[in-house]
Protein backbone atom coordinates (compact mmCIF):
# COMPACT_ATOMS: atom_id res chain seq x y z
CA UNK A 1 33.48 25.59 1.47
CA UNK A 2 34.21 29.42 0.18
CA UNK A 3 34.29 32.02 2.69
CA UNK A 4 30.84 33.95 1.15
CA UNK A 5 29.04 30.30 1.75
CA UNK A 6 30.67 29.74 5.14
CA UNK A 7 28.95 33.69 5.77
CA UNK A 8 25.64 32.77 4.86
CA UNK A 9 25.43 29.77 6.28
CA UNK A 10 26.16 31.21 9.89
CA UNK A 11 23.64 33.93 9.26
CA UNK A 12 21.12 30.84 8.09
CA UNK A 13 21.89 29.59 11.35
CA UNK A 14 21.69 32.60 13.36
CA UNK A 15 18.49 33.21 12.22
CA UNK A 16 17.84 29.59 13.06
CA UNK A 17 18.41 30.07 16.59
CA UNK A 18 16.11 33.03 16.92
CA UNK A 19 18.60 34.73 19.81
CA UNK A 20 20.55 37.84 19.50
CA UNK A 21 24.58 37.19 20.38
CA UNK A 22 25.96 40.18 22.55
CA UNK A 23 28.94 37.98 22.11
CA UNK A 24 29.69 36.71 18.89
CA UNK A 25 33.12 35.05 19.96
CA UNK A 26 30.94 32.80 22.03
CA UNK A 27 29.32 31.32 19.26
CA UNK A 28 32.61 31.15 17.19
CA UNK A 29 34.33 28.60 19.82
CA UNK A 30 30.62 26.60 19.90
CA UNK A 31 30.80 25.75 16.30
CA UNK A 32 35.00 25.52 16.21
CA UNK A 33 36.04 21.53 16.07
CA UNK A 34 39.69 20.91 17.42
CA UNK A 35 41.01 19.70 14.02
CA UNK A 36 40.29 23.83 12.97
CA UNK A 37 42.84 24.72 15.27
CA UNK A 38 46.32 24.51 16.22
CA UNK A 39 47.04 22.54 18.96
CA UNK A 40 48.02 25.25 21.33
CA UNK A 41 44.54 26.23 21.40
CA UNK A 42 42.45 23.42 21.43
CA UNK A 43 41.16 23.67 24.73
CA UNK A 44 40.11 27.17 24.84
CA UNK A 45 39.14 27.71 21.52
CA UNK A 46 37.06 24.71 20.79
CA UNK A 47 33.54 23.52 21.65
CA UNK A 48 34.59 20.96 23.93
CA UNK A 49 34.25 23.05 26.78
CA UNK A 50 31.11 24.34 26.10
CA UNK A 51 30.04 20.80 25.33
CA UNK A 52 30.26 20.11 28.60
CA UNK A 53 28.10 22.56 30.17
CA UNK A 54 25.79 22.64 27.53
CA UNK A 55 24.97 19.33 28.53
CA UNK A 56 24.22 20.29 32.05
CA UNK A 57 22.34 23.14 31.02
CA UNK A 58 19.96 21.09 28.35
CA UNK A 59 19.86 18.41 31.14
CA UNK A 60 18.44 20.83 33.90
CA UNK A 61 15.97 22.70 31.25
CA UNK A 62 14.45 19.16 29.41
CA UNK A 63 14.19 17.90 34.04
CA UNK A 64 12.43 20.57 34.65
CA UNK A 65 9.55 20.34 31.69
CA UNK A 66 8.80 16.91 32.19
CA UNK A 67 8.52 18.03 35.72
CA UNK A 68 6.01 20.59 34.96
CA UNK A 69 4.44 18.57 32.04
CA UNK A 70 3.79 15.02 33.88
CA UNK A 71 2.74 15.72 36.98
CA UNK A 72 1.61 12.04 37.76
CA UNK A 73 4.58 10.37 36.03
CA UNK A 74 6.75 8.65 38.67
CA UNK A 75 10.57 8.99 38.17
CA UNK A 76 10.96 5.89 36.49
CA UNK A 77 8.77 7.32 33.53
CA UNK A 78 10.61 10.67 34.07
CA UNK A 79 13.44 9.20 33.50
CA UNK A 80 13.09 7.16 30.15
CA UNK A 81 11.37 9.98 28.79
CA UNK A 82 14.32 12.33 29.68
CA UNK A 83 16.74 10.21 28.38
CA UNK A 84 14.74 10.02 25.02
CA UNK A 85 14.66 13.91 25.03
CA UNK A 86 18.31 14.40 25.50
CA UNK A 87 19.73 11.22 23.63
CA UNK A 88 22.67 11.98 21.05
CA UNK A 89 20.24 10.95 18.34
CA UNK A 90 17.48 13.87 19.25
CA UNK A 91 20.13 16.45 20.20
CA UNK A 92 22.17 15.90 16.12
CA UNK A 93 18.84 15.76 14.56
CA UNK A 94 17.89 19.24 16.08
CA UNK A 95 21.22 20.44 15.19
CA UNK A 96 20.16 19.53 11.57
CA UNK A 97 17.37 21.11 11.64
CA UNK A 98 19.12 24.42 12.76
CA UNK A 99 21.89 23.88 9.65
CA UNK A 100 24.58 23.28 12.54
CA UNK A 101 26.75 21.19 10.33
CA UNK A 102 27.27 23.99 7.43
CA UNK A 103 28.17 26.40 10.17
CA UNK A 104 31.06 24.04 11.79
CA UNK A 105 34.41 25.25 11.55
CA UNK A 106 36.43 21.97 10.90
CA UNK A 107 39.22 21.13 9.34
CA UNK A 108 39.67 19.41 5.61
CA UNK A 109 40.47 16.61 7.19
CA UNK A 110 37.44 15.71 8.74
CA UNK A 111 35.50 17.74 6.64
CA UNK A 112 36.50 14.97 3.89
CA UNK A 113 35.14 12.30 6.28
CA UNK A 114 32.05 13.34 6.78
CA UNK A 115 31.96 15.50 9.64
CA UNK A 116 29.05 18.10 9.10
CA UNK A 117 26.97 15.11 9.30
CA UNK A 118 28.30 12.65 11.91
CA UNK A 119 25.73 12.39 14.50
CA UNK A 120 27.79 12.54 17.55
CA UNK A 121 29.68 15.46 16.77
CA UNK A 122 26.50 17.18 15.68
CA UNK A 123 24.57 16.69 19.01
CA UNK A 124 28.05 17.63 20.45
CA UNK A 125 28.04 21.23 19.02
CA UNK A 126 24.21 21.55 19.77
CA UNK A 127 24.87 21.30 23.22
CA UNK A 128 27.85 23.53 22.81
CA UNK A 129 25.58 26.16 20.94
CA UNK A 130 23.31 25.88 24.08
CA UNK A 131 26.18 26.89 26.16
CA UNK A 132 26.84 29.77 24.51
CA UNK A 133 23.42 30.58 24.68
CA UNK A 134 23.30 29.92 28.41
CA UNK A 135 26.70 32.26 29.03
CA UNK A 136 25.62 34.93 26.92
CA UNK A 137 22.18 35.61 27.79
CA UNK A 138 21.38 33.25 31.21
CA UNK A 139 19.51 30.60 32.03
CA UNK A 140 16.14 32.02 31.26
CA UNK A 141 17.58 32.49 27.44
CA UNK A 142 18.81 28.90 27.06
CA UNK A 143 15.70 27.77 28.22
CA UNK A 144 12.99 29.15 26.39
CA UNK A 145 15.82 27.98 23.09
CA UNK A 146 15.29 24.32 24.44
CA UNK A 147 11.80 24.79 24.95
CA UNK A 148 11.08 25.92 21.40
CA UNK A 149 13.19 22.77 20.28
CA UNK A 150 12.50 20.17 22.73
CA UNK A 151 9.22 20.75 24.22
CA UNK A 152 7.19 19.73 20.87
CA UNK A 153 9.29 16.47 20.84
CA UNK A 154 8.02 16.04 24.36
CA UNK A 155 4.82 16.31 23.79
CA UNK A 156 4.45 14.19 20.37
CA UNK A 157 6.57 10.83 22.14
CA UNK A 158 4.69 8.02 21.56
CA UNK A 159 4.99 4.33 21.50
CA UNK A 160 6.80 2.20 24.37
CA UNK A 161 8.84 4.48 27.05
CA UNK A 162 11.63 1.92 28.09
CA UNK A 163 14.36 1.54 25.70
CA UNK A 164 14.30 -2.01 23.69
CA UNK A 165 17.76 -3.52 24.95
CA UNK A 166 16.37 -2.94 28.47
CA UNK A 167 13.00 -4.32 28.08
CA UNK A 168 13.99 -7.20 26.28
CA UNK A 169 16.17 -8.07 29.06
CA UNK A 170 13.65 -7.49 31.67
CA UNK A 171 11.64 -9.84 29.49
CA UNK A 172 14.05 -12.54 29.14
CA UNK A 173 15.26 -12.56 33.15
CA UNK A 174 11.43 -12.71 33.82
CA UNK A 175 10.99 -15.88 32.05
CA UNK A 176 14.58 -17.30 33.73
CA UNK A 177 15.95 -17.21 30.23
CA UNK A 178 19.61 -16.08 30.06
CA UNK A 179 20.48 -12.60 29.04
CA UNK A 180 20.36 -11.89 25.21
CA UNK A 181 23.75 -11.85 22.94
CA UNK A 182 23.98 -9.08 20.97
CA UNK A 183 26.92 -10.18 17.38
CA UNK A 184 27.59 -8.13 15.08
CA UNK A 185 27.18 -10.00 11.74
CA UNK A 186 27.61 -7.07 8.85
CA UNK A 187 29.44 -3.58 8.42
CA UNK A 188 29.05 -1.23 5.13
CA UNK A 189 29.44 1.91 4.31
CA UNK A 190 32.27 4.55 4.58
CA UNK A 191 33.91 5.10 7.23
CA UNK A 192 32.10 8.17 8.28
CA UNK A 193 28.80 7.09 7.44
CA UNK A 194 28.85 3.32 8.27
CA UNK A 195 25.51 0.63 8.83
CA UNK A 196 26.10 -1.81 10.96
CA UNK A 197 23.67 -5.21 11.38
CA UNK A 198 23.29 -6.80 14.41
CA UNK A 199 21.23 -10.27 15.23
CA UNK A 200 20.01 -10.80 19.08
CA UNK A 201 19.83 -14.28 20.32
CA UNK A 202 17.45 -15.25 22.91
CA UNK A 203 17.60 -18.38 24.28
CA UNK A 204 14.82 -20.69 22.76
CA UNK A 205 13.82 -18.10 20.09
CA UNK A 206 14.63 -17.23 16.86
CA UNK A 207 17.05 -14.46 16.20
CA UNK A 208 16.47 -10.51 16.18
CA UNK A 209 17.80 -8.50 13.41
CA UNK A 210 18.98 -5.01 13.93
CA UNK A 211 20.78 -2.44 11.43
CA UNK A 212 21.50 1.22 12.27
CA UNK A 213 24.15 3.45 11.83
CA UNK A 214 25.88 2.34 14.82
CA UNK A 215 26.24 -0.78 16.75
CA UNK A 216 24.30 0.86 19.62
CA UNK A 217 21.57 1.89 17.44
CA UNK A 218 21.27 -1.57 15.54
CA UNK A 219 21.45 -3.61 18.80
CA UNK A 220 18.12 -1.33 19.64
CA UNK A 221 16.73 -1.86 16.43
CA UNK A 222 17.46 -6.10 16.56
CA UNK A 223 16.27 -6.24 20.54
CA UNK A 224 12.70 -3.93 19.29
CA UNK A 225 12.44 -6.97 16.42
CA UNK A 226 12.44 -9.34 18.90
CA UNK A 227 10.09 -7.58 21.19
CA UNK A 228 7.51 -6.92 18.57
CA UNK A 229 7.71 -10.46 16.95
CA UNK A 230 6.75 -11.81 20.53
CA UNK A 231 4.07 -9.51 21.00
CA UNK A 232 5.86 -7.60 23.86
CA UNK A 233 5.74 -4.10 22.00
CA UNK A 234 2.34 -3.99 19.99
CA UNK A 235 2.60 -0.27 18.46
């Protein structure tokens, strides 16, 4: 990537983020992958760090809506619906949406394999971006980000709350079956972009097949088959 594109893609994402850096450096290190640096100064000058606290920070902000927005949810439906809103999945397809991944500062190395679009290194920096949100400007500043991100994802979820792996087990030990094998039976792809298929077997029924672009995401995909074949999910 030339230096002018590398420019105008952080000002693209600047603009994405709709907040005003008194601090510039602090978005520098949210966007800077180890392999950019020498090793000397991995640990301060990469987003790991921020990674970390970012994740309390989106953690605390995405609690607190559903707290306000679902006043009659118990915490069991609090809960699946937080973990929905702060999943890896959701968090690298916001930073996508924000053009996180053209503003990385990686090395050639990974660059060439894909980074600016591997999903856990994307939700990754997005929390680390909300970091240096949250240590620039406060709390209040990193929350009203998330809630311009997060809070119209909250509202649209639809469809069943509990995740598919779980239910389907719930299912299973309810009817004394044993709990469901998850194999995976195909890999393809590159390396940095790989799809994985998974079948689920359930004693006494036929087979579940999952694919995704990870093993966790295909054995969700193969335990929803299942569920939907038997008429446990119906939307």
């Amino acid at each position: 990537m030339t230096y002018a594109r590398k420019q105008n893609s952080i000002s693209a994402l600047k603009a994405a983020l709709e907040y005003e850096f008194k601090d510039l450096e602090l978005l520098r290190v949210a966007l800077t992958h180890a392999s950019a640096l020498a090793p000397s100064e991995t640990v301060a000058g990469s987003y790991q760090r921020l990674e970390f606290l970012g994740d309390r920070v989106l953690g605390l902000a995405v609690a607190s809506m559903l707290h306000r927005q679902f006043p009659k949810a118990d915490e069991g439906e609090l809960a699946r619906r937080f973990n929905h809103m702060v999943k890896r999945e959701t968090c690298a397809e916001i930073a996508q949406e924000l053009g996180v991944g053209d503003a990385m500062r990686i090395g050639l190395a990974e660059a060439q394999t894909g980074g600016r679009k591997k999903t856990a290194l994307l939700a990754d920096i997005c929390e680390s971006v909300i970091a240096a949100i949250y240590l620039d400007g406060g709390f209040d500043a990193a929350e009203a980000f998330i809630k311009r991100l997060w809070e119209p994802r909250m509202l649209s979820l639809s469809g069943p709350l509990r995740d598919a792996k779980t239910t389907l087990q719930e299912w299973a030990q309810a009817k004394s079956l044993p709990t469901p094998r998850y194999e995976v039976t195909a890999r393809d792809g590159p390396d940095h972009a790989p799809s994985f298929t998974v079948s689920v077997n359930v004693k006494s029924l036929a087979p579940g097949e999952g694919k995704g672009g990870s093993k966790r995401i295909a054995e969700q995909n193969a335990a929803e088959a299942v569920l939907r074949r038997e008429g446990v999910w119906k939307e």
